[in-house]
Protein backbone atom coordinates (compact mmCIF):
# COMPACT_ATOMS: atom_id res chain seq x y z
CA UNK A 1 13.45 -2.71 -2.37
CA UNK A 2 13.32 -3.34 1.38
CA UNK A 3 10.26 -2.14 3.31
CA UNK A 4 9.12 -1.57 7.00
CA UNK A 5 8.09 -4.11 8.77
CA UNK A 6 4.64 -1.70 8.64
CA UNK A 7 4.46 -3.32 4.63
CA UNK A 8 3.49 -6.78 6.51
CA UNK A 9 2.15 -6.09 9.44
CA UNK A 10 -0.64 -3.45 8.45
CA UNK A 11 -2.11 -6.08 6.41
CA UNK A 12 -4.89 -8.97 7.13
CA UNK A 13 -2.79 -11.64 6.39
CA UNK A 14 -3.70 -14.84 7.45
CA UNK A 15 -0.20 -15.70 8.12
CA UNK A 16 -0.21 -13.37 11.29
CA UNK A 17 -2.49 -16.19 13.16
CA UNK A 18 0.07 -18.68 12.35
CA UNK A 19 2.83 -17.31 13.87
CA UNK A 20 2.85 -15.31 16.71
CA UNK A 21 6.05 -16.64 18.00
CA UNK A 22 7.78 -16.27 14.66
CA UNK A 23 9.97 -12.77 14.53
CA UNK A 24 9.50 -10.80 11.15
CA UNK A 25 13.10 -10.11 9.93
CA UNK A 26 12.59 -8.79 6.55
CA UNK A 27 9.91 -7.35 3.87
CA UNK A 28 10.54 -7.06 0.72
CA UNK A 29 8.91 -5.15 -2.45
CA UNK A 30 9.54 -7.94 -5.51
CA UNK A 31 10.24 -6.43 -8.95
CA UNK A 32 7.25 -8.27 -10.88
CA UNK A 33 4.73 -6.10 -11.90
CA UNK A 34 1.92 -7.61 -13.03
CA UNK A 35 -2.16 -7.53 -13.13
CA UNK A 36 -4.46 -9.15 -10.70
CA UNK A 37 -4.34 -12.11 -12.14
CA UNK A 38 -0.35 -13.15 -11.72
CA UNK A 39 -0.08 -14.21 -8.70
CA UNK A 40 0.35 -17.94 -9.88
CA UNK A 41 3.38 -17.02 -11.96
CA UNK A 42 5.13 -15.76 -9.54
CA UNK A 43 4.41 -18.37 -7.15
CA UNK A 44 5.97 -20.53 -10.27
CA UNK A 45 8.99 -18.91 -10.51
CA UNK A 46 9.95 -19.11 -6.97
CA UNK A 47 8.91 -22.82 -7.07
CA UNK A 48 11.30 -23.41 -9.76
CA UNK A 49 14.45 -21.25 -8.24
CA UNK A 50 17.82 -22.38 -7.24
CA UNK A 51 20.14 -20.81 -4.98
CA UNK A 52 22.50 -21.69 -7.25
CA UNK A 53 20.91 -19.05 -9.84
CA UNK A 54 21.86 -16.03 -7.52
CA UNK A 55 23.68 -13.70 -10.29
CA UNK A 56 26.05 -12.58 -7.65
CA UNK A 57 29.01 -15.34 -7.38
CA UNK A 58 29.56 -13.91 -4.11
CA UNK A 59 26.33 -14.53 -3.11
CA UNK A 60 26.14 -18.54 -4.57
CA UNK A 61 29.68 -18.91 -2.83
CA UNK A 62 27.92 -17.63 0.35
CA UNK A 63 25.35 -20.76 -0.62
CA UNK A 64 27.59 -23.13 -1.36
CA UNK A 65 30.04 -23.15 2.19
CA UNK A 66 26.55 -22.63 3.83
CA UNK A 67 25.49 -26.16 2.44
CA UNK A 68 28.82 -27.56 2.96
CA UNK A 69 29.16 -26.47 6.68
CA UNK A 70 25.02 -27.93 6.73
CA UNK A 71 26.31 -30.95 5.85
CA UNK A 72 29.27 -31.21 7.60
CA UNK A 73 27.98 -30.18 10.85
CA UNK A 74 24.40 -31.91 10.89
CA UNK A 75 22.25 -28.61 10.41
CA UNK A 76 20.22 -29.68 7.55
CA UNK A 77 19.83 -33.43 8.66
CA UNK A 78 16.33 -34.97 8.12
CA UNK A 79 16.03 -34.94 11.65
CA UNK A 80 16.49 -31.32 12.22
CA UNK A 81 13.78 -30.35 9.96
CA UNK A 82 9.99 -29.49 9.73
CA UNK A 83 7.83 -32.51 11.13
CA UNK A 84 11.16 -34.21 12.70
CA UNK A 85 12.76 -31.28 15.28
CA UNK A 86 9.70 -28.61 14.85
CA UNK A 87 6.13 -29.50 13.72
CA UNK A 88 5.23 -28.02 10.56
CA UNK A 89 2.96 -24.94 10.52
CA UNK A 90 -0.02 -26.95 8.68
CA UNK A 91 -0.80 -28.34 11.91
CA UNK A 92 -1.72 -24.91 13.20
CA UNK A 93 -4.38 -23.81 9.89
CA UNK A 94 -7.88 -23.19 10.70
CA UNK A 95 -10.04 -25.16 8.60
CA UNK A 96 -10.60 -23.33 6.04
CA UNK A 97 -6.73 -22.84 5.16
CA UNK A 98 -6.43 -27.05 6.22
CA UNK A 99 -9.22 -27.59 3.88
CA UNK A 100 -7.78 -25.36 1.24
CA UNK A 101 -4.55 -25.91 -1.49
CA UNK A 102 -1.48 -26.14 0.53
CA UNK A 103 0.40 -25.13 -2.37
CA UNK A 104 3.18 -26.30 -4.72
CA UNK A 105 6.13 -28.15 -4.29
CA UNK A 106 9.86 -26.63 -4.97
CA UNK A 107 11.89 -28.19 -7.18
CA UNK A 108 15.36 -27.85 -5.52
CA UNK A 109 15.07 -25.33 -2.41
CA UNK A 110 14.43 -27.13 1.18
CA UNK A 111 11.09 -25.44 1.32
CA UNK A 112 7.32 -26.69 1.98
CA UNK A 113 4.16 -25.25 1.00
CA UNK A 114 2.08 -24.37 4.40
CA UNK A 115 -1.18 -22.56 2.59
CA UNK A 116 -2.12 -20.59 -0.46
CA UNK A 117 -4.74 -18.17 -0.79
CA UNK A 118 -5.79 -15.89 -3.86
CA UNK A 119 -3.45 -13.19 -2.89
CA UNK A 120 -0.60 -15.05 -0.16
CA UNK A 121 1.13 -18.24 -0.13
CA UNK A 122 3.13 -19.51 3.05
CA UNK A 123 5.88 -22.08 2.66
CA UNK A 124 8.57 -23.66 5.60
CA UNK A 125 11.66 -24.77 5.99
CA UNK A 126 13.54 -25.82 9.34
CA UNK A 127 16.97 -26.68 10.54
CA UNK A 128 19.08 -27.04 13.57
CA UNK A 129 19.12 -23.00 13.76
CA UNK A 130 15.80 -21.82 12.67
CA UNK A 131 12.15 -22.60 11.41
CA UNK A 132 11.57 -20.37 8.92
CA UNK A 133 8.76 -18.85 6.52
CA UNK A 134 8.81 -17.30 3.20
CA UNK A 135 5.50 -15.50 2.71
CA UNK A 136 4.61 -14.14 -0.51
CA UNK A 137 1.87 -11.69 -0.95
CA UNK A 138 0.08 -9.70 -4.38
CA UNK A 139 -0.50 -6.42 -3.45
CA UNK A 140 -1.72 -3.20 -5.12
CA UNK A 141 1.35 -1.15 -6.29
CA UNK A 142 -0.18 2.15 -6.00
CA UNK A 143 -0.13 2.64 -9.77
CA UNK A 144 -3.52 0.85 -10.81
CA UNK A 145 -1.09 -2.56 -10.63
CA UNK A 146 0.24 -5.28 -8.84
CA UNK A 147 3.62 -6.66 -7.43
CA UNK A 148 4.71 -8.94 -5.19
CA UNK A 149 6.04 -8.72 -1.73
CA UNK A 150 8.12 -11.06 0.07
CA UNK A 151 8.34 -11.54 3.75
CA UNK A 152 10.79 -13.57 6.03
CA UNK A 153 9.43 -14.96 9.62
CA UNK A 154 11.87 -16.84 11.34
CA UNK A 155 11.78 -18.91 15.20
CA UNK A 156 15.40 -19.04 16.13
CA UNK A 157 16.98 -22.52 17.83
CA UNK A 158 17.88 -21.49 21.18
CA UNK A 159 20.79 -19.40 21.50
CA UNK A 160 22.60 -20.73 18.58
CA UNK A 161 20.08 -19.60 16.03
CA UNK A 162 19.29 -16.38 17.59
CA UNK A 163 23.38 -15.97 17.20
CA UNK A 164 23.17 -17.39 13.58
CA UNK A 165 20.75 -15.29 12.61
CA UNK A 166 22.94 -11.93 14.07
CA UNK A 167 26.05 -13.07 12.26
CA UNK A 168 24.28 -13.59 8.84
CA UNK A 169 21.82 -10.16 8.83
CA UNK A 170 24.52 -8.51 7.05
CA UNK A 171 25.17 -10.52 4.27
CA UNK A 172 21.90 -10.99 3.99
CA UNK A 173 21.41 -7.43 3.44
CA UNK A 174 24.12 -6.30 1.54
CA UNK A 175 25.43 -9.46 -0.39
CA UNK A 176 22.22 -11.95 -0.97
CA UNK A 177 19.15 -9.74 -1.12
CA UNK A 178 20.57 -7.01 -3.59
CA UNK A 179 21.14 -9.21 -6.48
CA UNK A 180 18.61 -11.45 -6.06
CA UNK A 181 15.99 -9.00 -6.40
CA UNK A 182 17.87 -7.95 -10.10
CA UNK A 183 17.33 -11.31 -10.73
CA UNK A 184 14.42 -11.85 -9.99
CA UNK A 185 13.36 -8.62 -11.95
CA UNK A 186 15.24 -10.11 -15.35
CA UNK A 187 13.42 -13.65 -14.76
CA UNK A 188 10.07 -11.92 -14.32
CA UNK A 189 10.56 -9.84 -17.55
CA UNK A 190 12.18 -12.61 -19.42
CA UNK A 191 9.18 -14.95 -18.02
CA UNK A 192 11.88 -17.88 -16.66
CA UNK A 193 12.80 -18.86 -12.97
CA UNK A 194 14.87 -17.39 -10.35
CA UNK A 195 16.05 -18.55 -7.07
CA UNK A 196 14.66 -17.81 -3.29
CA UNK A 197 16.58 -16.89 -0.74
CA UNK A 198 16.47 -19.12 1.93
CA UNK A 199 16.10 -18.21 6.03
CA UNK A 200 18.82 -19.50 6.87
């Protein structure tokens, strides 16, 4: 279920120190209930994801001419990424989230762990359009449990990626997000991984 911006931003994240130049685009409640306790699995299951696992084949044919036109046109290029064409966000921790777990690393998904806390994890990913940040969170549900929530912080590149990131919004909405999160409920229940969406 998509959620206000509010969702995020009314919370102490730690995240919100880290990227003040970073727009929020989306917040998301996941469909994982859980205790207070499961934050690591979920954090495991996104780890192991695949775009490629989307159960909409609209939305993994959406994935696949994305990666195609990446390739073809240079946007996913080493040199386009975190630490080449944008420093990563590690280099902006305080030391106590420096000092700290960074978190894991994905399997498949061009994503890298920033910080993880007991209750939020931060990873990046970067491109010629966009750095971008997946923050998970564990939150109270309001039931006497937990859930997830996902939210999506990207820093456009230039014009281009503040153009990008117009044209895609709606797919994003109505195409990628929508079956992803059934998916992501079926893996939770059925205890296997699902695939993150990436920014961009």
């Amino acid at each position: 279920m998509k959620l206000p911006n509010t969702a995020h931003t009314s919370r102490p994240w730690r995240i919100h120190e880290i990227t003040p130049d970073f727009r929020l685009y989306d917040v998301w409640a996941l469909p994982t209930p859980g205790g207070p306790d499961d934050f690591p699995r979920l954090i495991r299951q996104t780890t192991g994801g695949d775009t490629a696992n989307n159960p909409s084949w609209v939305a993994r044919t959406l994935f696949a001419i994305r990666w195609k036109l990446g390739k073809l046109l240079g946007w996913d290029n080493p040199d386009s990424g975190v630490g080449s064409r944008v420093p990563t966000l590690r280099d902006r921790l305080p030391a106590d989230l420096r000092d700290g777990p960074s978190g894991p690393e994905f399997d498949r998904l061009p994503f890298t762990s920033v910080y993880l806390t007991d209750n939020e994890w931060a990873s990046e990913m970067g491109n010629r359009t966009c750095h971008g940040v997946m923050h998970l969170s564990w939150v109270p549900d309001g039931a006497g449990g937990y859930r997830g929530q996902m939210a999506v912080l990207v820093k456009p590149n230039g014009v281009f990626g503040k153009a990008y990131m117009a044209a895609i919004g709606p797919f994003r909405h109505l195409i990628v997000y929508p079956p992803l999160m059934r998916g992501i409920e079926r893996e939770w229940r059925a205890g296997t991984p699902q695939d993150s969406p990436p920014t961009a």
